[in-house]
PDB file of N, CA and C in Angstrom:
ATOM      1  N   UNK A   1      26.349   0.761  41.391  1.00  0.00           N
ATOM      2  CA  UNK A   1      25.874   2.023  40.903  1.00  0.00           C
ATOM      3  C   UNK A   1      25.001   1.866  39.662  1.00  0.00           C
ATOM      4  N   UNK A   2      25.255   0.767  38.821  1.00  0.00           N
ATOM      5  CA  UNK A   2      24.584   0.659  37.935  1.00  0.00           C
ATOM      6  C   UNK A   2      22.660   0.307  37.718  1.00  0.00           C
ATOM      7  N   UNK A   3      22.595  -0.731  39.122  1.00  0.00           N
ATOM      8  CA  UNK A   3      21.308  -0.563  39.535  1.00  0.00           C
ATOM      9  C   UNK A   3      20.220   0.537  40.271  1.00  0.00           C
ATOM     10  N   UNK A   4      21.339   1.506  40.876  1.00  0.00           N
ATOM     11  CA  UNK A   4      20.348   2.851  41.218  1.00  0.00           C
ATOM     12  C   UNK A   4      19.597   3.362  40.874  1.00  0.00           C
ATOM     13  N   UNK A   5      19.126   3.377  39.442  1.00  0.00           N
ATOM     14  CA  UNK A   5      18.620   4.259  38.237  1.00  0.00           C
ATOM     15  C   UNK A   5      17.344   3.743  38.211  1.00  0.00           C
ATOM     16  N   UNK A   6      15.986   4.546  38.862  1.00  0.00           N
ATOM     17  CA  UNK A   6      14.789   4.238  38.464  1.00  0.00           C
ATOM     18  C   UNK A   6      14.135   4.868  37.558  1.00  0.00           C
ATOM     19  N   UNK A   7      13.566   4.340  36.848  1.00  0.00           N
ATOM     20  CA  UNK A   7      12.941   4.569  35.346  1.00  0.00           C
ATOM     21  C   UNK A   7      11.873   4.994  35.317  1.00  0.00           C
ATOM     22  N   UNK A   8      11.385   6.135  34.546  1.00  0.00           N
ATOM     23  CA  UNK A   8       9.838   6.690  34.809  1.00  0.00           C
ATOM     24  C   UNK A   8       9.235   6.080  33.502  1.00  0.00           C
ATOM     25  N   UNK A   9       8.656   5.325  34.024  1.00  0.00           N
ATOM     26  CA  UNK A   9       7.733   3.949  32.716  1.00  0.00           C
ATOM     27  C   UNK A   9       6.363   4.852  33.417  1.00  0.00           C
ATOM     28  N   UNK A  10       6.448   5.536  34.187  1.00  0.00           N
ATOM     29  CA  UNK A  10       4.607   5.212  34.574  1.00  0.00           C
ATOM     30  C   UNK A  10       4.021   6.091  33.258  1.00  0.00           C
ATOM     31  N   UNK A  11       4.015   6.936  32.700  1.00  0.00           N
ATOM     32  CA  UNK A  11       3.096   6.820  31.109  1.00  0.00           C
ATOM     33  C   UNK A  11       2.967   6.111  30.528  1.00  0.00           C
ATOM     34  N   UNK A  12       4.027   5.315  29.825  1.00  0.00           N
ATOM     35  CA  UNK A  12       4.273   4.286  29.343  1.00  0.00           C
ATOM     36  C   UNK A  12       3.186   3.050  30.001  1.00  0.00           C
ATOM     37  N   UNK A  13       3.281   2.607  31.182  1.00  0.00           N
ATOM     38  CA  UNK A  13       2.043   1.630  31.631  1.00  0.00           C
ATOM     39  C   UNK A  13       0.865   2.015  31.456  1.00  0.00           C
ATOM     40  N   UNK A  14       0.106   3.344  31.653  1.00  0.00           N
ATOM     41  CA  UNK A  14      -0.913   3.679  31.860  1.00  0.00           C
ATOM     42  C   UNK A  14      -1.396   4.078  29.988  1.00  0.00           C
ATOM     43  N   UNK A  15      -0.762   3.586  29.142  1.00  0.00           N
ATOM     44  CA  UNK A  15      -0.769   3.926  28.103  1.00  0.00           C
ATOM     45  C   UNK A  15      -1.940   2.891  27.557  1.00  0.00           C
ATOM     46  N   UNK A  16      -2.762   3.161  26.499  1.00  0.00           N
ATOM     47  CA  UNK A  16      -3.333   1.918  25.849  1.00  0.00           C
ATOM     48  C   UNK A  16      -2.544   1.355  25.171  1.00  0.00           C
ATOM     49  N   UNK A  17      -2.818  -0.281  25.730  1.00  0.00           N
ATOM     50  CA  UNK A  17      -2.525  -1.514  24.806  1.00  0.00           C
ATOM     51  C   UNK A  17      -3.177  -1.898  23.487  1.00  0.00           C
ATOM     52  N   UNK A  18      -2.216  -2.142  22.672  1.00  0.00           N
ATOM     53  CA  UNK A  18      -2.569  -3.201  21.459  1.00  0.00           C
ATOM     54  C   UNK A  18      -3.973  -3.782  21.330  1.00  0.00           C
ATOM     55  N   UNK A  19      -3.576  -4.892  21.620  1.00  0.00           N
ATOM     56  CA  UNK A  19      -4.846  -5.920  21.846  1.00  0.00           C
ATOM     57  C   UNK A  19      -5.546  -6.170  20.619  1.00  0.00           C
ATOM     58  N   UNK A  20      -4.304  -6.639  19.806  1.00  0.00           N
ATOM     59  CA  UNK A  20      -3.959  -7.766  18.565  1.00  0.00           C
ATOM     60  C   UNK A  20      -3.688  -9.164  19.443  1.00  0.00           C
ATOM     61  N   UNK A  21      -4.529  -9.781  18.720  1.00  0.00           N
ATOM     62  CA  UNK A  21      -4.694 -11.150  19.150  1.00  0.00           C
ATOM     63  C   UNK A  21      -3.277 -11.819  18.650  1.00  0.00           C
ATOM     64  N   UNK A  22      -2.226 -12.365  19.359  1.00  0.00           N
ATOM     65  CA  UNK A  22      -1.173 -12.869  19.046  1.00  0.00           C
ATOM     66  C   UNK A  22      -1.123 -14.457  18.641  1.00  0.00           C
ATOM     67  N   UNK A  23      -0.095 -15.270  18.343  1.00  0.00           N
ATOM     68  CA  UNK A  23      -0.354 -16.294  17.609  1.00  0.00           C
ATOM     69  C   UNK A  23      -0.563 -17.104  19.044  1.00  0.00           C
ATOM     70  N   UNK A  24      -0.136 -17.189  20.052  1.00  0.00           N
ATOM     71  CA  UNK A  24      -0.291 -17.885  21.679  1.00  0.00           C
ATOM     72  C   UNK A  24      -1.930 -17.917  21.752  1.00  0.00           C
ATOM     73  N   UNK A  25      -2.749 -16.757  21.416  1.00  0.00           N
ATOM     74  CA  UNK A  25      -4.322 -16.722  21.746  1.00  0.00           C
ATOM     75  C   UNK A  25      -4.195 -15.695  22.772  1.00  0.00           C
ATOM     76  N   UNK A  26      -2.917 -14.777  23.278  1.00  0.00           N
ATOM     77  CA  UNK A  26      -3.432 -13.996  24.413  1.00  0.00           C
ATOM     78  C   UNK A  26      -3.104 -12.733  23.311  1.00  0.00           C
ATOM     79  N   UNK A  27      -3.818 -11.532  24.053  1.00  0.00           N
ATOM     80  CA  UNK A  27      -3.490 -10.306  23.404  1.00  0.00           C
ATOM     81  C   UNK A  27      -2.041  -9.537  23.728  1.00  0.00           C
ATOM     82  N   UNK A  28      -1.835  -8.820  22.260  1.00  0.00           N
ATOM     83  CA  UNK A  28      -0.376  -8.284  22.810  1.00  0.00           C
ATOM     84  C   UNK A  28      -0.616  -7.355  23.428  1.00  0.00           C
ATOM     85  N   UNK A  29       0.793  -7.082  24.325  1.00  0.00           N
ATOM     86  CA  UNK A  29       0.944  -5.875  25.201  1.00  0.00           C
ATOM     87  C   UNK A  29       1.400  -4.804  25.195  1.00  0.00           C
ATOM     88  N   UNK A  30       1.797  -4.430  23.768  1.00  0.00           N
ATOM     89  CA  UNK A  30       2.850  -3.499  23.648  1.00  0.00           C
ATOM     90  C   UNK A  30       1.841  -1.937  22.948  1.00  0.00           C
ATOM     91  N   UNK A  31       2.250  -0.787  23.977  1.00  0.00           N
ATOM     92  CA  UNK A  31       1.384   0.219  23.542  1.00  0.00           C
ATOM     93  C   UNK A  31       1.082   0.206  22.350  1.00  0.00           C
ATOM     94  N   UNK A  32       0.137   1.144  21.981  1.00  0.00           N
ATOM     95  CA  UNK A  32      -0.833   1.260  21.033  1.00  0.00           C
ATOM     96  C   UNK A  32       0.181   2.810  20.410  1.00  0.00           C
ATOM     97  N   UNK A  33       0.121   2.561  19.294  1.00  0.00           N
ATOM     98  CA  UNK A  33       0.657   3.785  18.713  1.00  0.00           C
ATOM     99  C   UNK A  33      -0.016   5.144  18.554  1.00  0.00           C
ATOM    100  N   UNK A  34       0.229   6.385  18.946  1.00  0.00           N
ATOM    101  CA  UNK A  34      -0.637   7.653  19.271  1.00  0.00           C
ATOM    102  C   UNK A  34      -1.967   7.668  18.077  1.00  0.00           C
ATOM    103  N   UNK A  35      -2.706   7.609  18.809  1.00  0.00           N
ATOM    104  CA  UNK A  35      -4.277   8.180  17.607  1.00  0.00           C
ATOM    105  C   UNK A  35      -4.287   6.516  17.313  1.00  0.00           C
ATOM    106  N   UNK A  36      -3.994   5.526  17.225  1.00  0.00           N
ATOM    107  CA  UNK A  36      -4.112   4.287  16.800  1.00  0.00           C
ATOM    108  C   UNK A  36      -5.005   3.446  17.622  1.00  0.00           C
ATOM    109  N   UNK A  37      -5.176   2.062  17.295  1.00  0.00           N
ATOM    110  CA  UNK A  37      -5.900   1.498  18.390  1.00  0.00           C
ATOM    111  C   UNK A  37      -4.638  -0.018  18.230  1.00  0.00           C
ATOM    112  N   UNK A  38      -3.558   0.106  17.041  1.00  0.00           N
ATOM    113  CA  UNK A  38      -2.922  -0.979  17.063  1.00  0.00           C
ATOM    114  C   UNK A  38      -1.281  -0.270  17.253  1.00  0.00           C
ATOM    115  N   UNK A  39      -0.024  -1.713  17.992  1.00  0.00           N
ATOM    116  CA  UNK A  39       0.857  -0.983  17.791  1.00  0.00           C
ATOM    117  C   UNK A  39       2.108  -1.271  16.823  1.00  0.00           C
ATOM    118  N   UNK A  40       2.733  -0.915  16.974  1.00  0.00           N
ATOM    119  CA  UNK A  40       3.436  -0.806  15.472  1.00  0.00           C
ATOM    120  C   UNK A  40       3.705  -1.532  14.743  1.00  0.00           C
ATOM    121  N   UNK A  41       3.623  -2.883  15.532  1.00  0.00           N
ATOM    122  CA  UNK A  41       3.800  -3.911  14.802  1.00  0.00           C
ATOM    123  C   UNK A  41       2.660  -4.951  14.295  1.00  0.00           C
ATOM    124  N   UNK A  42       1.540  -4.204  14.504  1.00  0.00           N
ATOM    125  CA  UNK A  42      -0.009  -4.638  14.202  1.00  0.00           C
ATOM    126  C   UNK A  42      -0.437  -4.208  13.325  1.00  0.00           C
ATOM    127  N   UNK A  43       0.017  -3.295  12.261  1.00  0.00           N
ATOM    128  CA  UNK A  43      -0.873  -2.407  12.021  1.00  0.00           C
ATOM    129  C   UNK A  43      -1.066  -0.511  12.220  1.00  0.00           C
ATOM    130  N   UNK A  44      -0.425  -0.511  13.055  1.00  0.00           N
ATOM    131  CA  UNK A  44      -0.344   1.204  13.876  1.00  0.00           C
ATOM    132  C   UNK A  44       0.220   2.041  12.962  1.00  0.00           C
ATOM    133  N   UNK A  45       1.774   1.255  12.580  1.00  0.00           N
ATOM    134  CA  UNK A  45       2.314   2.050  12.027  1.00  0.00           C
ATOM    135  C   UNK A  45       2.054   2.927  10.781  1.00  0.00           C
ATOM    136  N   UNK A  46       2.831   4.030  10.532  1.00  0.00           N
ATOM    137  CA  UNK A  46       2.520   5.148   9.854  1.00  0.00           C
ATOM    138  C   UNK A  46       2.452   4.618   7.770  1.00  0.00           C
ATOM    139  N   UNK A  47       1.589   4.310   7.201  1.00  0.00           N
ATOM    140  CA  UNK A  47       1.268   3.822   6.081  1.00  0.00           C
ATOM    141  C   UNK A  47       1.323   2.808   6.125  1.00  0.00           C
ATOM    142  N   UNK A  48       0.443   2.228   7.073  1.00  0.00           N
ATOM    143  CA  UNK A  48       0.743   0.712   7.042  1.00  0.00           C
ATOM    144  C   UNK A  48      -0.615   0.443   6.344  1.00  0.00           C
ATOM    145  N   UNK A  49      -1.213  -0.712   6.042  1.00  0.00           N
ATOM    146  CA  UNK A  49      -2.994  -1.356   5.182  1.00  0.00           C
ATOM    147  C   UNK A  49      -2.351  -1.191   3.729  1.00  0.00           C
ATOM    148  N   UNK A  50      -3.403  -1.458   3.647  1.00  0.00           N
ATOM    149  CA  UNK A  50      -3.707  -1.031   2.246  1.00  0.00           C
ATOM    150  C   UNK A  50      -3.858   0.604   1.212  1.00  0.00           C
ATOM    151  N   UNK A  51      -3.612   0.606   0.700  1.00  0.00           N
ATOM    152  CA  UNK A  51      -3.915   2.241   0.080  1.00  0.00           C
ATOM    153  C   UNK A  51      -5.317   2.025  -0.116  1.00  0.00           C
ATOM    154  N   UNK A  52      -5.726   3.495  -0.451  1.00  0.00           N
ATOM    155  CA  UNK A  52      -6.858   4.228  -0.179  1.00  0.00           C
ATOM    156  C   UNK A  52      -7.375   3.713  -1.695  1.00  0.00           C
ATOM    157  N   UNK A  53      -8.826   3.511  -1.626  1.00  0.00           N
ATOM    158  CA  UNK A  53      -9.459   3.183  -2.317  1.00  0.00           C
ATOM    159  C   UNK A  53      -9.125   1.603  -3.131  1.00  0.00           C
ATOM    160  N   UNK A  54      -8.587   1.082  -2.565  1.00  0.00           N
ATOM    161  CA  UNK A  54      -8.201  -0.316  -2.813  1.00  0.00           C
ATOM    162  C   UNK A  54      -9.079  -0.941  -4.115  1.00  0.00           C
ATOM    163  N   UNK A  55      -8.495  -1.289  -4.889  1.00  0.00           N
ATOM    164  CA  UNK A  55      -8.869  -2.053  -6.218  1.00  0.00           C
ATOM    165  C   UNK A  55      -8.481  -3.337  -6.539  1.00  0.00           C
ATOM    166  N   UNK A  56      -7.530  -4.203  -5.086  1.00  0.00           N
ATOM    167  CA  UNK A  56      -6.688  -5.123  -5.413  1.00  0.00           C
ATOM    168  C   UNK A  56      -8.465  -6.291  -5.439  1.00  0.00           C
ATOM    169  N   UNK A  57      -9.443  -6.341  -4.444  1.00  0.00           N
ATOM    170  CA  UNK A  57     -10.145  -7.504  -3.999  1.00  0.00           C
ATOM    171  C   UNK A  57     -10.686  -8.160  -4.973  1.00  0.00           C
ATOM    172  N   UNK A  58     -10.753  -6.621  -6.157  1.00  0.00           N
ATOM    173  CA  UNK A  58     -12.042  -7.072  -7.096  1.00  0.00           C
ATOM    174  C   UNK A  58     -11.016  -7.456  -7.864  1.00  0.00           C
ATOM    175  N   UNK A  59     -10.086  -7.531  -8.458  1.00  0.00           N
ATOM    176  CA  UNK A  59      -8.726  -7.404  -9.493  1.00  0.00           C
ATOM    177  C   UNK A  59      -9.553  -8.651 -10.637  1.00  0.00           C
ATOM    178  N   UNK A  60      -9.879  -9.839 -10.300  1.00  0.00           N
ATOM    179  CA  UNK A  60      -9.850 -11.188 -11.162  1.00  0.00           C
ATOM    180  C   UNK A  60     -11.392 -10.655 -11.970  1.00  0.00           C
ATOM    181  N   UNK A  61     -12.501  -9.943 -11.438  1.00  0.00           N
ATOM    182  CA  UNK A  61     -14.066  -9.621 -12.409  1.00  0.00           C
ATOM    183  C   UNK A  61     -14.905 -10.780 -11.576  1.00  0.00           C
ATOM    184  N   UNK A  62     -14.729 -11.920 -10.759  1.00  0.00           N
ATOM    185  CA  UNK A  62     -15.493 -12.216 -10.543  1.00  0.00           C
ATOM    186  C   UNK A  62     -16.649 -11.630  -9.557  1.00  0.00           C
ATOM    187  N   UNK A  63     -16.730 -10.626  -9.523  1.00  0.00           N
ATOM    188  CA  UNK A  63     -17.888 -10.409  -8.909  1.00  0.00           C
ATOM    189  C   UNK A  63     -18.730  -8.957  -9.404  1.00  0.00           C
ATOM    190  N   UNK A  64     -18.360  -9.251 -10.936  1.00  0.00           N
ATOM    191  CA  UNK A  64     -19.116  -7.986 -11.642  1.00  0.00           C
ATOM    192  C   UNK A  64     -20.426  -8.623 -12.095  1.00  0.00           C
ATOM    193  N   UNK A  65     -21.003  -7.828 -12.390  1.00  0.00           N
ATOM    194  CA  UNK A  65     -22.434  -7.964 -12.746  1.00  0.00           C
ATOM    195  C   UNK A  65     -22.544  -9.083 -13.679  1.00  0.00           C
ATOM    196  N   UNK A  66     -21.834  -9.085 -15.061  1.00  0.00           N
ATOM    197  CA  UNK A  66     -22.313 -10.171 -15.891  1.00  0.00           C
ATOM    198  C   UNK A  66     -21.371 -11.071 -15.302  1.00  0.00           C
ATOM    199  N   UNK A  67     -20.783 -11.144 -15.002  1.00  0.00           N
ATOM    200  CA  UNK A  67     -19.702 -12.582 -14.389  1.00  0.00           C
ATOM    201  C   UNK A  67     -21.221 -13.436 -13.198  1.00  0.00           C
ATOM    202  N   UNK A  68     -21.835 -12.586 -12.416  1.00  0.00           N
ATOM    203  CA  UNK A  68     -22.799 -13.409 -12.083  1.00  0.00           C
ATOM    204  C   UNK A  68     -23.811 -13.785 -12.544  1.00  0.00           C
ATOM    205  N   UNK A  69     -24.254 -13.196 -13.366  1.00  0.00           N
ATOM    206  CA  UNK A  69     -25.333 -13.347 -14.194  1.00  0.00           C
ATOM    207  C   UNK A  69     -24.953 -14.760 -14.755  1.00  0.00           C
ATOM    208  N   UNK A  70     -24.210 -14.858 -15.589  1.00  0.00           N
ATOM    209  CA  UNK A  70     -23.518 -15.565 -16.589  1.00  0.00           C
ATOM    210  C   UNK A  70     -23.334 -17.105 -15.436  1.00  0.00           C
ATOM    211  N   UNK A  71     -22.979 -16.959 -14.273  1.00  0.00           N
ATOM    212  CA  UNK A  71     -22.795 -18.496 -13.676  1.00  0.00           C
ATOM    213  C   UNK A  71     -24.209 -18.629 -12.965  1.00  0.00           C
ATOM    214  N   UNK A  72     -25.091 -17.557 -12.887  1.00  0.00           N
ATOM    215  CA  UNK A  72     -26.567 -18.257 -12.664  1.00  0.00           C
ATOM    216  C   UNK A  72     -27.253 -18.537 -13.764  1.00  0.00           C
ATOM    217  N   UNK A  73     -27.029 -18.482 -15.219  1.00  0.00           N
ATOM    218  CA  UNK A  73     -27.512 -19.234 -15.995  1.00  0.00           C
ATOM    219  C   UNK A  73     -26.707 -20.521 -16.520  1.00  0.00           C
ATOM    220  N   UNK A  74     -25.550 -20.656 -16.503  1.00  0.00           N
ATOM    221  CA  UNK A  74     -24.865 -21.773 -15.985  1.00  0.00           C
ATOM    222  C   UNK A  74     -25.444 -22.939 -15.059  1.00  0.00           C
ATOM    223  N   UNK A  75     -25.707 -22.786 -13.884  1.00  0.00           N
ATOM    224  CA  UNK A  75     -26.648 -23.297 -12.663  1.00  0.00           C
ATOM    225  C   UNK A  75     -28.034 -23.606 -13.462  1.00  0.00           C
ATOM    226  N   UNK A  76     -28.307 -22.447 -14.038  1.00  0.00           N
ATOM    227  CA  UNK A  76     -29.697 -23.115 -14.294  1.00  0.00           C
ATOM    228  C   UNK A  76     -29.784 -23.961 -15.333  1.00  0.00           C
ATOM    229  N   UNK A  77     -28.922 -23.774 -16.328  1.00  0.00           N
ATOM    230  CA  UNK A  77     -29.314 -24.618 -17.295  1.00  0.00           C
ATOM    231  C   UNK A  77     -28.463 -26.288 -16.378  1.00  0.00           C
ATOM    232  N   UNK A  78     -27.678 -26.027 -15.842  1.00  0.00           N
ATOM    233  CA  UNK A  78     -27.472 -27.466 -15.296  1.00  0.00           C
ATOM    234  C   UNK A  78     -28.169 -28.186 -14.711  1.00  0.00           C
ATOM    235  N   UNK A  79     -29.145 -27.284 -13.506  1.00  0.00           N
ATOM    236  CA  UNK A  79     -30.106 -28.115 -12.763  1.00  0.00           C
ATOM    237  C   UNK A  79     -31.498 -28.294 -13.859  1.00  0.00           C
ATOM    238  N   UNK A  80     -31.434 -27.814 -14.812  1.00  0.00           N
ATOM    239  CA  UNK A  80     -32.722 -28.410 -15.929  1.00  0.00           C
ATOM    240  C   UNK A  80     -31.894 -29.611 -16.718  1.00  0.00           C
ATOM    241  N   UNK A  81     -30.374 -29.617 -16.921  1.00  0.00           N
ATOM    242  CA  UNK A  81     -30.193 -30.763 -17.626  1.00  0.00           C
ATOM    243  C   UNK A  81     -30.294 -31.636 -16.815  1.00  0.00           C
ATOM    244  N   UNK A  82     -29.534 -31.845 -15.340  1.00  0.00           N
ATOM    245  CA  UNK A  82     -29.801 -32.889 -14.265  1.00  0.00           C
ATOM    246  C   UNK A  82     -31.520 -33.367 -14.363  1.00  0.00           C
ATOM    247  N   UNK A  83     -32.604 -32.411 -13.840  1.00  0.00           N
ATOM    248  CA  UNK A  83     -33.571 -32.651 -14.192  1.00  0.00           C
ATOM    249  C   UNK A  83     -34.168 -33.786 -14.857  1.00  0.00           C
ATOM    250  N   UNK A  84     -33.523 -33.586 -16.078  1.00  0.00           N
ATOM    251  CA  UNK A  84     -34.267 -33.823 -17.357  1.00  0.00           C
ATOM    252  C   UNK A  84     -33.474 -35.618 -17.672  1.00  0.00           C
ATOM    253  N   UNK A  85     -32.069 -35.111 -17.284  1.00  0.00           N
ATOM    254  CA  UNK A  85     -31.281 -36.773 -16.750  1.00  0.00           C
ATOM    255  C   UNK A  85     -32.365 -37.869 -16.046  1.00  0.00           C
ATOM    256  N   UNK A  86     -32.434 -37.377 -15.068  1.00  0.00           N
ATOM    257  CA  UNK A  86     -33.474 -38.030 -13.626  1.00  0.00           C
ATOM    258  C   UNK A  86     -34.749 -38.465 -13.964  1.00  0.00           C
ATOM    259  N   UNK A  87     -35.355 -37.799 -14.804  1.00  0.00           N
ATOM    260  CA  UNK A  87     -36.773 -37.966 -15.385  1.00  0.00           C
ATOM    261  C   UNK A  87     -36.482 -39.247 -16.418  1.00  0.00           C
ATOM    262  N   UNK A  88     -35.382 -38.619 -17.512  1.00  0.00           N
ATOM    263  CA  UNK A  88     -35.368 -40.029 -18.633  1.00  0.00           C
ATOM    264  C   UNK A  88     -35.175 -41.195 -17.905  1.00  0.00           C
ATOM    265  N   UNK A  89     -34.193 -41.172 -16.817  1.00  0.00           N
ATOM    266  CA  UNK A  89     -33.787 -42.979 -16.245  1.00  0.00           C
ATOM    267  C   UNK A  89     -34.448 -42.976 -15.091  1.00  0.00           C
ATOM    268  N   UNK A  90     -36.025 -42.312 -14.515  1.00  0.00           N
ATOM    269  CA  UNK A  90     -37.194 -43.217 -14.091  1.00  0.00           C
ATOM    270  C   UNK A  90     -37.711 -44.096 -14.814  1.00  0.00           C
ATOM    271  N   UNK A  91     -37.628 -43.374 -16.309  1.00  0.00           N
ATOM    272  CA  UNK A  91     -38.710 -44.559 -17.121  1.00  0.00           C
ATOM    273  C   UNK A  91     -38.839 -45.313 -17.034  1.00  0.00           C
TER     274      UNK A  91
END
């Protein structure tokens, strides 16, 4: 009696998949969470990323304005001292 019981999966199949690349190289299979394109364990779930307006990438300054400035004159004055190396011990 216990095997009688057929299961109505058919939404459930016809549902979109995941299709997060898993660590094997095949994509996972497990539905996609409503309005999502990942499922819950990808990503889908409800506050999952990062928060909004994210400030963590820039956190260290390297990629503010004088932080580059500052290592392209770095560069330059190095490739004029190399330069200037190379030139004295042709003599």
């Amino acid at each position: 009696m216990n095997g009688d019981h057929i299961r109505n999966t058919g939404a459930m199949m016809r549902s979109r998949r995941c299709g997060a690349w898993t660590r094997s190289g095949a994509t996972c299979r497990a539905p996609a969470v409503h309005g999502k394109t990942r499922c819950r364990m990808h990503g889908g779930a409800w506050r999952s990323g990062p928060p909004k307006g994210n400030q963590n990438a820039r956190k260290h300054g390297a990629f503010a304005q004088d932080q580059i400035a500052e290592r392209r004159a770095i560069r330059a004055l190095l490739d004029e001292a190399r330069k200037l190396l190379v030139e004295m011990n042709s003599d």
